[in-house]
Protein backbone atom coordinates (compact mmCIF):
# COMPACT_ATOMS: atom_id res chain seq x y z
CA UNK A 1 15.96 15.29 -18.05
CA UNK A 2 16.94 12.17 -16.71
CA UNK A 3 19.20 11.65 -13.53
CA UNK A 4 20.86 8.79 -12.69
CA UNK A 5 21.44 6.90 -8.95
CA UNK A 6 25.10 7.62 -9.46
CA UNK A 7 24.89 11.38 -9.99
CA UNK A 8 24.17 12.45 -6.63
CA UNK A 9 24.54 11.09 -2.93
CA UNK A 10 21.95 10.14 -0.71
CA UNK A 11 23.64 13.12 2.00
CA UNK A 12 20.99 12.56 4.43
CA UNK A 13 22.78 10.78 7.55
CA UNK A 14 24.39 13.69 8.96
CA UNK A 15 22.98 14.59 12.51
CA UNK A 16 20.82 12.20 13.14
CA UNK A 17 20.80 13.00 16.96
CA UNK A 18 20.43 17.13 16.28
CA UNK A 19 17.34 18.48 17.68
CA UNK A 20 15.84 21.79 17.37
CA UNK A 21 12.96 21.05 19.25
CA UNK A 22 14.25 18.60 22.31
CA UNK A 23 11.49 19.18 24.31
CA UNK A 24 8.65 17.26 24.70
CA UNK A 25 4.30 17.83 24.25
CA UNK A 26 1.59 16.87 25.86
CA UNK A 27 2.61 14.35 27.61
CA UNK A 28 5.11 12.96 25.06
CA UNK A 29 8.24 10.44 26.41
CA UNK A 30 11.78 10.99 25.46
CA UNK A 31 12.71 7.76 23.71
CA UNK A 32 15.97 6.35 21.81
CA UNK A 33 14.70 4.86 18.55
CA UNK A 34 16.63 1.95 16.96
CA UNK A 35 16.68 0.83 13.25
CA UNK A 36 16.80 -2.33 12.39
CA UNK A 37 20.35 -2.15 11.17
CA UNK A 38 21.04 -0.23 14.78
CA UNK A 39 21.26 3.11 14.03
CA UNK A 40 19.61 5.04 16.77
CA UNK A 41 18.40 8.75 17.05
CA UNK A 42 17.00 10.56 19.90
CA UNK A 43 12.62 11.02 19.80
CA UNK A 44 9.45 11.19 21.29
CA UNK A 45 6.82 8.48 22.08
CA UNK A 46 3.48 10.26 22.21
CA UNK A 47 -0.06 9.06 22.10
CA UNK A 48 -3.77 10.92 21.50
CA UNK A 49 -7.53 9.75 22.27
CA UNK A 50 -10.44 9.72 20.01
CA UNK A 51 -13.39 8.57 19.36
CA UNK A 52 -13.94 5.27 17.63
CA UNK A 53 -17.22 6.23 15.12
CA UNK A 54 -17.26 9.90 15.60
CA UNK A 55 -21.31 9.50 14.35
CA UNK A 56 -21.87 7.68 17.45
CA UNK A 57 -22.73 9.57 20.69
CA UNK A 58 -21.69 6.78 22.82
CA UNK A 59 -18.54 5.84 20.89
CA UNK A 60 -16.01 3.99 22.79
CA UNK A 61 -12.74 6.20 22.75
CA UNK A 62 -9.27 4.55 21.10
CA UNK A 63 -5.59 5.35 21.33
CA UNK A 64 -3.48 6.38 18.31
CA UNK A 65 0.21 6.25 18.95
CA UNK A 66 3.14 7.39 16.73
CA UNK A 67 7.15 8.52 17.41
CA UNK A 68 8.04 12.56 16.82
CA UNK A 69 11.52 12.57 15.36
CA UNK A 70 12.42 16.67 16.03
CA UNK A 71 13.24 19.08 13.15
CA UNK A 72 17.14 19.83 12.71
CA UNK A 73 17.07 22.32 9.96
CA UNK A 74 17.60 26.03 11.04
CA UNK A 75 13.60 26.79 10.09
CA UNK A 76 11.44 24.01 10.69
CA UNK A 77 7.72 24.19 9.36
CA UNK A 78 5.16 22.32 9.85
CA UNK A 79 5.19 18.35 11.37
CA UNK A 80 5.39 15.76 8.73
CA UNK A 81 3.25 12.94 8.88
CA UNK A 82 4.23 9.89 7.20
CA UNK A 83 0.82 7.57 6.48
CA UNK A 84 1.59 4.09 5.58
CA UNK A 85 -0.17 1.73 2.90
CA UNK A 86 -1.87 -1.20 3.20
CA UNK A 87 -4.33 -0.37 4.62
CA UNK A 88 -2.94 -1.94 7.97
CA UNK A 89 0.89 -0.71 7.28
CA UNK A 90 2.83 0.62 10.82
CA UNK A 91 4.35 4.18 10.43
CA UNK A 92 6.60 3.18 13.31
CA UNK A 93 7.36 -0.23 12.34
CA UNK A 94 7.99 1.56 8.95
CA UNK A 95 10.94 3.92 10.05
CA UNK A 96 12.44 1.12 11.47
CA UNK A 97 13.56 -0.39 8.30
CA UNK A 98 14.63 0.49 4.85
CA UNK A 99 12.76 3.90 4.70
CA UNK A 100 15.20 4.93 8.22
CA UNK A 101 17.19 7.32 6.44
CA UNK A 102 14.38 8.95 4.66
CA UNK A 103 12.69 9.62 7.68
CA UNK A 104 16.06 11.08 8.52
CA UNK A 105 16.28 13.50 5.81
CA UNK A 106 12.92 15.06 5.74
CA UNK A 107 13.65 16.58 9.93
CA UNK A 108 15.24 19.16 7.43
CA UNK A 109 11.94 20.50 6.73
CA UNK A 110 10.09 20.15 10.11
CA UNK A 111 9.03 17.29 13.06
CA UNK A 112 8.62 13.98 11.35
CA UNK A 113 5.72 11.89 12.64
CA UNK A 114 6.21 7.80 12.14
CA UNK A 115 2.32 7.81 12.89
CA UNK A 116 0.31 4.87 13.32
CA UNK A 117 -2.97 5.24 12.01
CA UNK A 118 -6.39 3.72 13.75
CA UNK A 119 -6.53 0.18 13.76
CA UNK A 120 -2.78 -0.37 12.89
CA UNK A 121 0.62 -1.03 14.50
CA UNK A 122 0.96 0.38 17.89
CA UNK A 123 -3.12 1.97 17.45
CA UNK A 124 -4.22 -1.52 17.15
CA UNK A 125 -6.65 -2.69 19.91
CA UNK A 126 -8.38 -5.08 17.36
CA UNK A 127 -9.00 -8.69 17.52
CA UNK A 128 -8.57 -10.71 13.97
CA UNK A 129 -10.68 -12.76 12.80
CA UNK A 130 -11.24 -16.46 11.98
CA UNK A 131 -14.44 -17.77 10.16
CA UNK A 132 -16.14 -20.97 10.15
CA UNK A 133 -15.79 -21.00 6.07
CA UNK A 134 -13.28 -22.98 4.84
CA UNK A 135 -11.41 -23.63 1.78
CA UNK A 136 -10.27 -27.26 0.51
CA UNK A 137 -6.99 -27.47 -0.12
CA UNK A 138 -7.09 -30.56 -2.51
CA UNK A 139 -10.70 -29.85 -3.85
CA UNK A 140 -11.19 -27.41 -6.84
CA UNK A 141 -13.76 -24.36 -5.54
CA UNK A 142 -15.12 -22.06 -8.50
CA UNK A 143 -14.54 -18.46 -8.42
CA UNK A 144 -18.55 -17.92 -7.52
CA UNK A 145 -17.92 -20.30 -4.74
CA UNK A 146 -15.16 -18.67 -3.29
CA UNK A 147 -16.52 -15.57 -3.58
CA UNK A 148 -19.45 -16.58 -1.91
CA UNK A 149 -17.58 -18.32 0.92
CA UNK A 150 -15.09 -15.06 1.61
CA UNK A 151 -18.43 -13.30 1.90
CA UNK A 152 -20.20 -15.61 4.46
CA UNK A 153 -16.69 -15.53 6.36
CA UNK A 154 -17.07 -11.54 5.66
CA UNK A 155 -20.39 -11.17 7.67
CA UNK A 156 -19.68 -13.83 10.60
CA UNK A 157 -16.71 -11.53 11.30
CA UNK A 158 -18.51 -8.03 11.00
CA UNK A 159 -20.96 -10.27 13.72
CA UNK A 160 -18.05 -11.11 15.72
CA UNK A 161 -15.97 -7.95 15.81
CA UNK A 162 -19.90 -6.14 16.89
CA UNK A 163 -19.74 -9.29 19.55
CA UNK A 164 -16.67 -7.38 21.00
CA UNK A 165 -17.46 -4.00 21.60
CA UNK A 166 -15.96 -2.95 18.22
CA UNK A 167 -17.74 -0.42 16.06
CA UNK A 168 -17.13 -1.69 12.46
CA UNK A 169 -18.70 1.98 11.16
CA UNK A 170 -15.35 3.72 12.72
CA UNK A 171 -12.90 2.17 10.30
CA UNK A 172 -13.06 4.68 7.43
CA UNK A 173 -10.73 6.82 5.87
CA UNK A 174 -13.01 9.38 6.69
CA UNK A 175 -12.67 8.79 10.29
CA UNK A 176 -8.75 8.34 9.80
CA UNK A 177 -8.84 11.85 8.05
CA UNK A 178 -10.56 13.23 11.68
CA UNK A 179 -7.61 11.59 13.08
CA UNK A 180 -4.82 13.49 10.99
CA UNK A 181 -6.89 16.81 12.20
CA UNK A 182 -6.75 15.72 16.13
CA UNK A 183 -3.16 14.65 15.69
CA UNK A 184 -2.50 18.32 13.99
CA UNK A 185 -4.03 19.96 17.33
CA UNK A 186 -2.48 17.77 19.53
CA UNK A 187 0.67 18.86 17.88
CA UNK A 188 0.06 22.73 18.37
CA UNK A 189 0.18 22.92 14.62
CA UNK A 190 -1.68 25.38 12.49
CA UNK A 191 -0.91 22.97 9.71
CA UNK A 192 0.13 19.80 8.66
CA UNK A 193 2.22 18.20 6.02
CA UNK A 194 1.36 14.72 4.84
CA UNK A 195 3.68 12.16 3.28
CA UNK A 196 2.04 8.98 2.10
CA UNK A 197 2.58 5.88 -0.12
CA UNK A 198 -0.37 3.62 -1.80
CA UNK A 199 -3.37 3.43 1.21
CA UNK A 200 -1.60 6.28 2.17
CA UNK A 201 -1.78 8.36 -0.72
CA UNK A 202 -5.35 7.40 -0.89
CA UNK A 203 -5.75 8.96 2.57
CA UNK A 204 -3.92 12.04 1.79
CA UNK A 205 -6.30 12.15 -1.13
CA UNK A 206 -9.33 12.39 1.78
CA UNK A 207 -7.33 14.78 3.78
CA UNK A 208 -7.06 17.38 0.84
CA UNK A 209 -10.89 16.94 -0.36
CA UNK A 210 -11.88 17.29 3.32
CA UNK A 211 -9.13 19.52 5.18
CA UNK A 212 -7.02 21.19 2.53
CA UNK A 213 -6.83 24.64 4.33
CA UNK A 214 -4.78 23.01 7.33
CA UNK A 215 -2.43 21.13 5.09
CA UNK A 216 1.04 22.95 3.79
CA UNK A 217 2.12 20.28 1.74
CA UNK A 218 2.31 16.48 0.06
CA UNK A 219 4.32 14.21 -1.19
CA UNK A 220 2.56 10.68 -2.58
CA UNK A 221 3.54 7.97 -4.00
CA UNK A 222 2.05 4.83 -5.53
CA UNK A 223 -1.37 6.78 -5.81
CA UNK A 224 -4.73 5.12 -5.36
CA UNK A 225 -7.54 7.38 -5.95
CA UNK A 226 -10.59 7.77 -3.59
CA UNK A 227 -12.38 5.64 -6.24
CA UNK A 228 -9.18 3.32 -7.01
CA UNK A 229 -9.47 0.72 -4.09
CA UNK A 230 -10.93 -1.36 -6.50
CA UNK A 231 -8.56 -1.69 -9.72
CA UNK A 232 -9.15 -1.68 -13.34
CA UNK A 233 -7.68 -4.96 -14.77
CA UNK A 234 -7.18 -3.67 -18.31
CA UNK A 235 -4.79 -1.41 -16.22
CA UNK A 236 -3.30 -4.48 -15.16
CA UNK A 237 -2.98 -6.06 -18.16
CA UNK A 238 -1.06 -2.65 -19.61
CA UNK A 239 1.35 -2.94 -16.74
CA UNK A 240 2.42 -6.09 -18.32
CA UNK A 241 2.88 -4.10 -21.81
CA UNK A 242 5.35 -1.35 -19.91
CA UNK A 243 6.91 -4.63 -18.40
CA UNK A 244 7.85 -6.05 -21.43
CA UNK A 245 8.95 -2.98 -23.08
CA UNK A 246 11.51 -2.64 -20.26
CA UNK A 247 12.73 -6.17 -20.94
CA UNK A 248 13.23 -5.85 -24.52
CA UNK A 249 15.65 -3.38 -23.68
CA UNK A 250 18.05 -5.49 -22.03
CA UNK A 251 19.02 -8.54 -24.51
CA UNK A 252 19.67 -11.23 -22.34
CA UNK A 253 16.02 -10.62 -20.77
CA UNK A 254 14.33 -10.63 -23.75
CA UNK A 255 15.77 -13.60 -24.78
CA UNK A 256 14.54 -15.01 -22.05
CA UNK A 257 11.02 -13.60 -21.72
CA UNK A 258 10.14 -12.89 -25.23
CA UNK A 259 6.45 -12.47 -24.51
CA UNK A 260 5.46 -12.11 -21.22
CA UNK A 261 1.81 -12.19 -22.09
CA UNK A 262 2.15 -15.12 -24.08
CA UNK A 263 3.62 -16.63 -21.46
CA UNK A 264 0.98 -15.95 -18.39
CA UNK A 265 -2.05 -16.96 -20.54
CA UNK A 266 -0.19 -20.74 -21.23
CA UNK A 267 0.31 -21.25 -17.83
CA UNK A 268 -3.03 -20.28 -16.76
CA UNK A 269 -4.78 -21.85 -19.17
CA UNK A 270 -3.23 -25.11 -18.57
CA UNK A 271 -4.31 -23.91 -15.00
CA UNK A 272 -7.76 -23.46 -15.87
CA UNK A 273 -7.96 -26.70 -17.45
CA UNK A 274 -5.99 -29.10 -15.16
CA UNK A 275 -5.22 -27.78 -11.87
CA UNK A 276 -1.88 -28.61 -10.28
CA UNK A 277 -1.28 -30.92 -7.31
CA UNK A 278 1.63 -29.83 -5.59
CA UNK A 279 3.37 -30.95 -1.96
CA UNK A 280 3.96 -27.47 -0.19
CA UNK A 281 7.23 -28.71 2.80
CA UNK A 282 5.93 -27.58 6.11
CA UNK A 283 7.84 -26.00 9.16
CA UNK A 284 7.97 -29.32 10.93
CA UNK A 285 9.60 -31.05 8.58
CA UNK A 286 6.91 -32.86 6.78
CA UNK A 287 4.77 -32.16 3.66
CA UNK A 288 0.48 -30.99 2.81
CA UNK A 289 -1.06 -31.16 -0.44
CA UNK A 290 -2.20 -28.26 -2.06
CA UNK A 291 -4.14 -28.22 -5.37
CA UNK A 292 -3.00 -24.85 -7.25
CA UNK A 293 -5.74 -23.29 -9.36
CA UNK A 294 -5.60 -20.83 -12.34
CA UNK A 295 -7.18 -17.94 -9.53
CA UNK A 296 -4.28 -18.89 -7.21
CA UNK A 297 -1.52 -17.92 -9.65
CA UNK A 298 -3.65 -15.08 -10.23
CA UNK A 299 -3.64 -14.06 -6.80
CA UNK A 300 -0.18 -14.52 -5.63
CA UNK A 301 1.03 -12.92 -8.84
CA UNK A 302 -0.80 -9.45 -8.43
CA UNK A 303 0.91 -9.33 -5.41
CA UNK A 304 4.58 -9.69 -6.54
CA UNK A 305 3.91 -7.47 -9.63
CA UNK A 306 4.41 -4.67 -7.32
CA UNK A 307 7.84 -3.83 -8.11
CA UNK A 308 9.95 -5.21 -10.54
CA UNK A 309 12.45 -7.48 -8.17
CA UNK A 310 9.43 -9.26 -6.98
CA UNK A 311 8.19 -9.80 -10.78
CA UNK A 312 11.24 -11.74 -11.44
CA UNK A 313 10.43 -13.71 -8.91
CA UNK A 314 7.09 -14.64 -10.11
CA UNK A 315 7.87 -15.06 -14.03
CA UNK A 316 10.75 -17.34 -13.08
CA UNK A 317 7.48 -19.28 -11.77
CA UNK A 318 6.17 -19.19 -14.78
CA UNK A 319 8.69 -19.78 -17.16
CA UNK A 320 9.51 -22.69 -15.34
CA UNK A 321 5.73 -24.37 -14.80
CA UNK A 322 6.29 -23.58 -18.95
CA UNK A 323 8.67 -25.99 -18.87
CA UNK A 324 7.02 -28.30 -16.46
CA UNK A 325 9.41 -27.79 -13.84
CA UNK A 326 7.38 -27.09 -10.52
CA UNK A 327 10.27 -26.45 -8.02
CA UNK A 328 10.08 -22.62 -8.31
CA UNK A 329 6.43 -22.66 -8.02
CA UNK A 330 6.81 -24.87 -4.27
CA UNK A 331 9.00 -22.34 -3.20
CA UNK A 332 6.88 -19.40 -3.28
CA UNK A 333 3.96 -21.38 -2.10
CA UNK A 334 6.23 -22.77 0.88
CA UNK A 335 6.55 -18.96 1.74
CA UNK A 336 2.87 -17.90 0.59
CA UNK A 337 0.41 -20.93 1.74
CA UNK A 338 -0.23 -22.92 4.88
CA UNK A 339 -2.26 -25.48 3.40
CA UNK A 340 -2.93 -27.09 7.29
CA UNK A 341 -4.85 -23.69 7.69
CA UNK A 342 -7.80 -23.55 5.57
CA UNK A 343 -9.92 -21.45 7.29
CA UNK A 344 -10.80 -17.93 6.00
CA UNK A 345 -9.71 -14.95 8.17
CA UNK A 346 -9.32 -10.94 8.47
CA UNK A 347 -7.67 -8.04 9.41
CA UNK A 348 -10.39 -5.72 10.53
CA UNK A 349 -8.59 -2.32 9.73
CA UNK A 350 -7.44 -3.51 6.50
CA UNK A 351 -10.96 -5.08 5.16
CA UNK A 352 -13.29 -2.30 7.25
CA UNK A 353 -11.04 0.74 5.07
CA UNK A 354 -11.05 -0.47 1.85
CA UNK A 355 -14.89 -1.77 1.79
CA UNK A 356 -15.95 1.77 3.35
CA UNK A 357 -14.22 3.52 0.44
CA UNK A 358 -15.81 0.65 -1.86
CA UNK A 359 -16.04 1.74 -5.80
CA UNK A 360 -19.03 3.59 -7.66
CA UNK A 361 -21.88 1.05 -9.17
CA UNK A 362 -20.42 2.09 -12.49
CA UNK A 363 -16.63 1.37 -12.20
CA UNK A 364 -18.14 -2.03 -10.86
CA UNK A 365 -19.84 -2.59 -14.23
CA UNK A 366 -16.44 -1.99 -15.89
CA UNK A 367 -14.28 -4.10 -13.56
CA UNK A 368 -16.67 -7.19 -14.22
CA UNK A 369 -16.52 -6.09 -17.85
CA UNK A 370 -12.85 -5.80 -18.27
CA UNK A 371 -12.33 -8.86 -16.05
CA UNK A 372 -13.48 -11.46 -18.53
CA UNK A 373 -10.70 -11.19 -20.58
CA UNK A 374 -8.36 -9.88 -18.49
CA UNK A 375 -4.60 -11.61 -17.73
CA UNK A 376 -5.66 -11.65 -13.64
CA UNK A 377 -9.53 -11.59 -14.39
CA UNK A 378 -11.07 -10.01 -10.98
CA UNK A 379 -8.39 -11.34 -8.78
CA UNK A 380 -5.98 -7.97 -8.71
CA UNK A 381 -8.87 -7.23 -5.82
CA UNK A 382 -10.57 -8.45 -3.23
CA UNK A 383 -12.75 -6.08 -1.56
CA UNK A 384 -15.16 -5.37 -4.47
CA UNK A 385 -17.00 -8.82 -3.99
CA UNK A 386 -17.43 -8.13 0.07
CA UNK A 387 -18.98 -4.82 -0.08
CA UNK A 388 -22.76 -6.03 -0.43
CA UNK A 389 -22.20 -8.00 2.47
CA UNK A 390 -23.32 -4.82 4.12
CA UNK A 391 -24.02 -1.99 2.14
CA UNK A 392 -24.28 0.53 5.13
CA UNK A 393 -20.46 0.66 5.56
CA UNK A 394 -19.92 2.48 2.29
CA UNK A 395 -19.27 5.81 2.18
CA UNK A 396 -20.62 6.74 -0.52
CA UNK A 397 -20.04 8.71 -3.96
CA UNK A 398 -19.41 12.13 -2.20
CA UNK A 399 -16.30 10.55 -0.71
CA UNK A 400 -15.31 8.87 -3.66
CA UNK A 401 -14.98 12.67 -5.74
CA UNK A 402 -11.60 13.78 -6.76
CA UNK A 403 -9.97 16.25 -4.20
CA UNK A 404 -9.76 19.84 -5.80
CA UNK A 405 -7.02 21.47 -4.12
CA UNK A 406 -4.25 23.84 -4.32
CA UNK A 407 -2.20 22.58 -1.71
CA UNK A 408 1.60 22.46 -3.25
CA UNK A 409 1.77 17.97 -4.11
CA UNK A 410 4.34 16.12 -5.30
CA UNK A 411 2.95 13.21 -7.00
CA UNK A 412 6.13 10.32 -7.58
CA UNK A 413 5.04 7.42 -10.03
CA UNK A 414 7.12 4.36 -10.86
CA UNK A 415 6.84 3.37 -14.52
CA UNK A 416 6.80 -0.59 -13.48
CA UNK A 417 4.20 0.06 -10.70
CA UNK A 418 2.55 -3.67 -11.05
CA UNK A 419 -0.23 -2.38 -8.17
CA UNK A 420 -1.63 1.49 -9.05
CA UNK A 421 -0.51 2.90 -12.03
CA UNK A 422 1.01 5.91 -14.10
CA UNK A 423 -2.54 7.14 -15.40
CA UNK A 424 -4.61 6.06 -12.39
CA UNK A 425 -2.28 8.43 -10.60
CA UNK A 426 -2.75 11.41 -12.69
CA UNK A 427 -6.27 10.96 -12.66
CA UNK A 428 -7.15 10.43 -9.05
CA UNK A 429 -4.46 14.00 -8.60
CA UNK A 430 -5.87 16.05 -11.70
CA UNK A 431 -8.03 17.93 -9.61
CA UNK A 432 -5.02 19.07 -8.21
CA UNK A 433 -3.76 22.52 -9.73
CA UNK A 434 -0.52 22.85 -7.38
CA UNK A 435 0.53 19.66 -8.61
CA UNK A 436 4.21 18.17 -9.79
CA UNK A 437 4.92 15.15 -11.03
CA UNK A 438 8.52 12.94 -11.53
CA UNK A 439 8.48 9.26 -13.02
CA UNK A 440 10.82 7.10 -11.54
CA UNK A 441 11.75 4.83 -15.07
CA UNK A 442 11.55 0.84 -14.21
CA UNK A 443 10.69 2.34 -10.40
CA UNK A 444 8.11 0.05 -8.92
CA UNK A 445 5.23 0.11 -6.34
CA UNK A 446 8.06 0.94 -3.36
CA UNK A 447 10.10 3.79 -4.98
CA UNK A 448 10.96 5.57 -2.16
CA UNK A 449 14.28 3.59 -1.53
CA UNK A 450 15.03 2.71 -5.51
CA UNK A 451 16.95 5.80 -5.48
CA UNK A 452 18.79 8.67 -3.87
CA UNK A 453 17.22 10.61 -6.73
CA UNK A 454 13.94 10.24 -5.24
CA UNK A 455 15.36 11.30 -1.76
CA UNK A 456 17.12 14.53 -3.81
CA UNK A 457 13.56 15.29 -5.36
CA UNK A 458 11.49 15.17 -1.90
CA UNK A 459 14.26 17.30 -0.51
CA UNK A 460 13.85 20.08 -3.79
CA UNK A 461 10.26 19.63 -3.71
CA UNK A 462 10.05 20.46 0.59
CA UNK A 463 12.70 23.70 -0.14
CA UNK A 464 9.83 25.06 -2.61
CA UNK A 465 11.78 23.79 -6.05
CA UNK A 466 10.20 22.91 -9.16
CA UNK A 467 10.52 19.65 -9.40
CA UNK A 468 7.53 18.91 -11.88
CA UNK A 469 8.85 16.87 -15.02
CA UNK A 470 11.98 15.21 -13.73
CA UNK A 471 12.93 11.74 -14.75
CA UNK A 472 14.74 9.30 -12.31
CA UNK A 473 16.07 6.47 -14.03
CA UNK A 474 16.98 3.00 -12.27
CA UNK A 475 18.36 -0.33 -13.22
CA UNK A 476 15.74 -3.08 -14.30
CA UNK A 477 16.71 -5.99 -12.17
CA UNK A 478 18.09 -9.48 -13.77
CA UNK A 479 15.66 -11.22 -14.97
């Protein structure tokens, strides 16, 4: 069955200062928490210690911080914790903005925890950092040389990051899912539920393979498997086949984009063969050069292919360098590049997580494979190339299994999902035999908000509802 946005109302903004817990634990401060559109509700600040690299004796100990927003349904269960994507995504900074009145509805159910996770947001005690290597701006540099040069900037920042008293080892989802267990007892909680999107998912994926019996339930979205940091690019290039299915069903669009495919490959093979010398305007009123290569287009585009109003955005690029018109194309890169900053730098939560959960030596072999021909050859990813820089910060194939669980999940999938995908999804949760599953038709990487369906399922879902097989339908954007 499918239900559409109009069908059913959001209902979710009813009390949001109700509180059926307005006292607060250990050591927790009452707070007023604003939106960004101003909306306020009363919560709780709260903060818990732990140890950096729990394998260390001598570990330094870090702060994790999140807000408690208190449970206003008549039986609250257990605290939800929301984990944010990325990795390097703010649970706080999260509820502040378009997600607000999600974070609203689920109190229903229980305490809801905007959590920020090590290394992230509020939890963040980490220096970034800024390499020696550097990347012309005007000059073409080969995929094997850029590769090699984000590598060399890779291991002068592990060195520099050691320099300050950080230890690199303690940025694992394996440490983070150590966290989610000391934030349960800090809580008083004899379980947990988790609610996760994309890194997040892939965290709550480590939770249930390593913690299962103190979790009461998930809801995920955007799933990357515990062997999915890496992506497959032949998944990538059948995103682009769901893509233009969904355009050929609106005329004007498919008039427009006739082949999407068709399109991608003339623009990066010109690309390829002559790259493109562009001015980018700069904030102080003047102009840089920037020489745009076929891996550049590459890049920014598996980035915008996300969710559906962002691939608008990019083919609009395309059609137009098609056409020879470039003005599109300086727009985004106005927004995406500082060409005046050519040095390469890093996050350290968001590099350290997803080259500890690293891929298997034989989904390697079939990335490289696939990536030949591929639309975006290797350049959907970035970590895969940085994990021999050193091999000890892998965790390993054990970590990389499938969860087995029967912990009640909700697994939400948009069909235009540019990023992780329908079938990567099922298979990264198949091990899963409590599982339910809706597809959110045309719903992209960030579902959560494309609908007040998807709000109405999470709510069925947390009351105990069967849920599995529903069909949310919304609007493809104009293309």
């Amino acid at each position: 069955m499918k239900l559409r946005p109009a069908l059913l109302p959001l209902a979710v903004l009813a009390s949001y200062s109700a509180s059926a817990d307005p006292e607060s634990r250990s050591g927790e401060t009452a707070i007023v928490f604003e939106s960004e559109s101003g909306e306020t509700v009363n919560a709780f600040e709260g903060s818990l210690t732990v140890p950096e690299n729990r394998n260390a004796a001598d570990s330094r100990e870090i702060t994790l911080k999140y807000v408690r927003f208190p449970a206003t349904g008549d039986a609250p269960g257990a605290p939800i914790v929301y984990l944010s994507g990325g990795p390097g995504g703010s649970g706080i900074q999260t509820a502040k903005y378009q997600r607000f009145p999600l974070f609203m509805a689920m109190r229903e159910f229980g305490d809801v925890i905007a959590f920020d996770q090590r290394g992230t947001g509020a939890s963040n005690d980490l220096p970034n950092c800024t390499s020696s290597q550097h990347v012309s701006p005007t000059e073409p540099t080969s995929d094997a040389d850029f590769f090699a040069l984000e590598r060399a900037a890779f291991a002068e920042c592990l060195d520099f990051w050691k320099s300050e008293n950080i230890d690199v080892q303690g940025y694992t989802t394996t440490q983070s899912v150590a966290d989610l267990d000391a934030l349960r007892r800090h809580l008083g909680a004899e379980k947990i539920d988790l609610w996760g999107i994309s890194y997040g998912s892939h965290l709550s994926l480590a939770a249930l393979q390593q913690m299962d019996e103190r979790i009461g339930r998930v809801v995920i979205t955007a799933v990357e498997g515990l062997d999915q940091t890496v992506k497959l690019p032949a998944r990538g290039d059948a995103y682009f086949d769901r893509l233009q299915a969904a355009i050929d069903t609106a005329p004007a669009a498919k008039a427009k984009y006739p082949d999407v495919i068709a399109l991608i490959a003339r623009v990066l093979t010109q690309l390829e063969t002559e790259p493109l010398l562009v001015d980018i305007p700069l904030r102080d009123g003047g102009t840089a050069p920037f020489l745009l290569q076929k891996r550049d287009l590459q890049k920014y585009t598996s980035a915008l292919i996300a969710d559906p109003a962002r691939a608008v955005w990019i083919l609009d690029v395309y059609r137009a360098l098609d056409a020879g018109d470039t003005a599109p194309l300086i727009a985004l890169l106005e927004r995406a590049v500082d060409p005046t900053d050519t040095a390469l730098s890093f996050r350290p939560m968001t590099v350290l997580m997803d080259v500890a959960s690293g891929s298997s030596p034989e989904r390697q072999e079939v990335i490289k494979r696939q990536a030949r021909t591929a639309l975006m050859g290797p350049h959907m990813n970035f970590s895969m190339h940085l994990e021999t820089v050193d091999p000890s910060l892998d965790l390993g194939e054990a970590f990389r299994t499938a969860p087995s669980s029967d912990v009640p999940t909700l697994v939400i999938t948009g069909t235009l999902d540019g990023r992780t995908y329908p079938d990567s999804g099922q298979e990264a949760t198949a091990g899963l035999s409590n599982r339910q599953t809706v597809i959110v038709e045309n719903g992209g990487h960030n579902v959560f908000m494309q609908s007040p369906e998807v709000t109405a399922v999470i709510q069925d879902f947390m009351r105990g509802e069967i849920v599995e097989g529903r069909e949310i339908y919304v609007e493809l954007p104009e293309f």
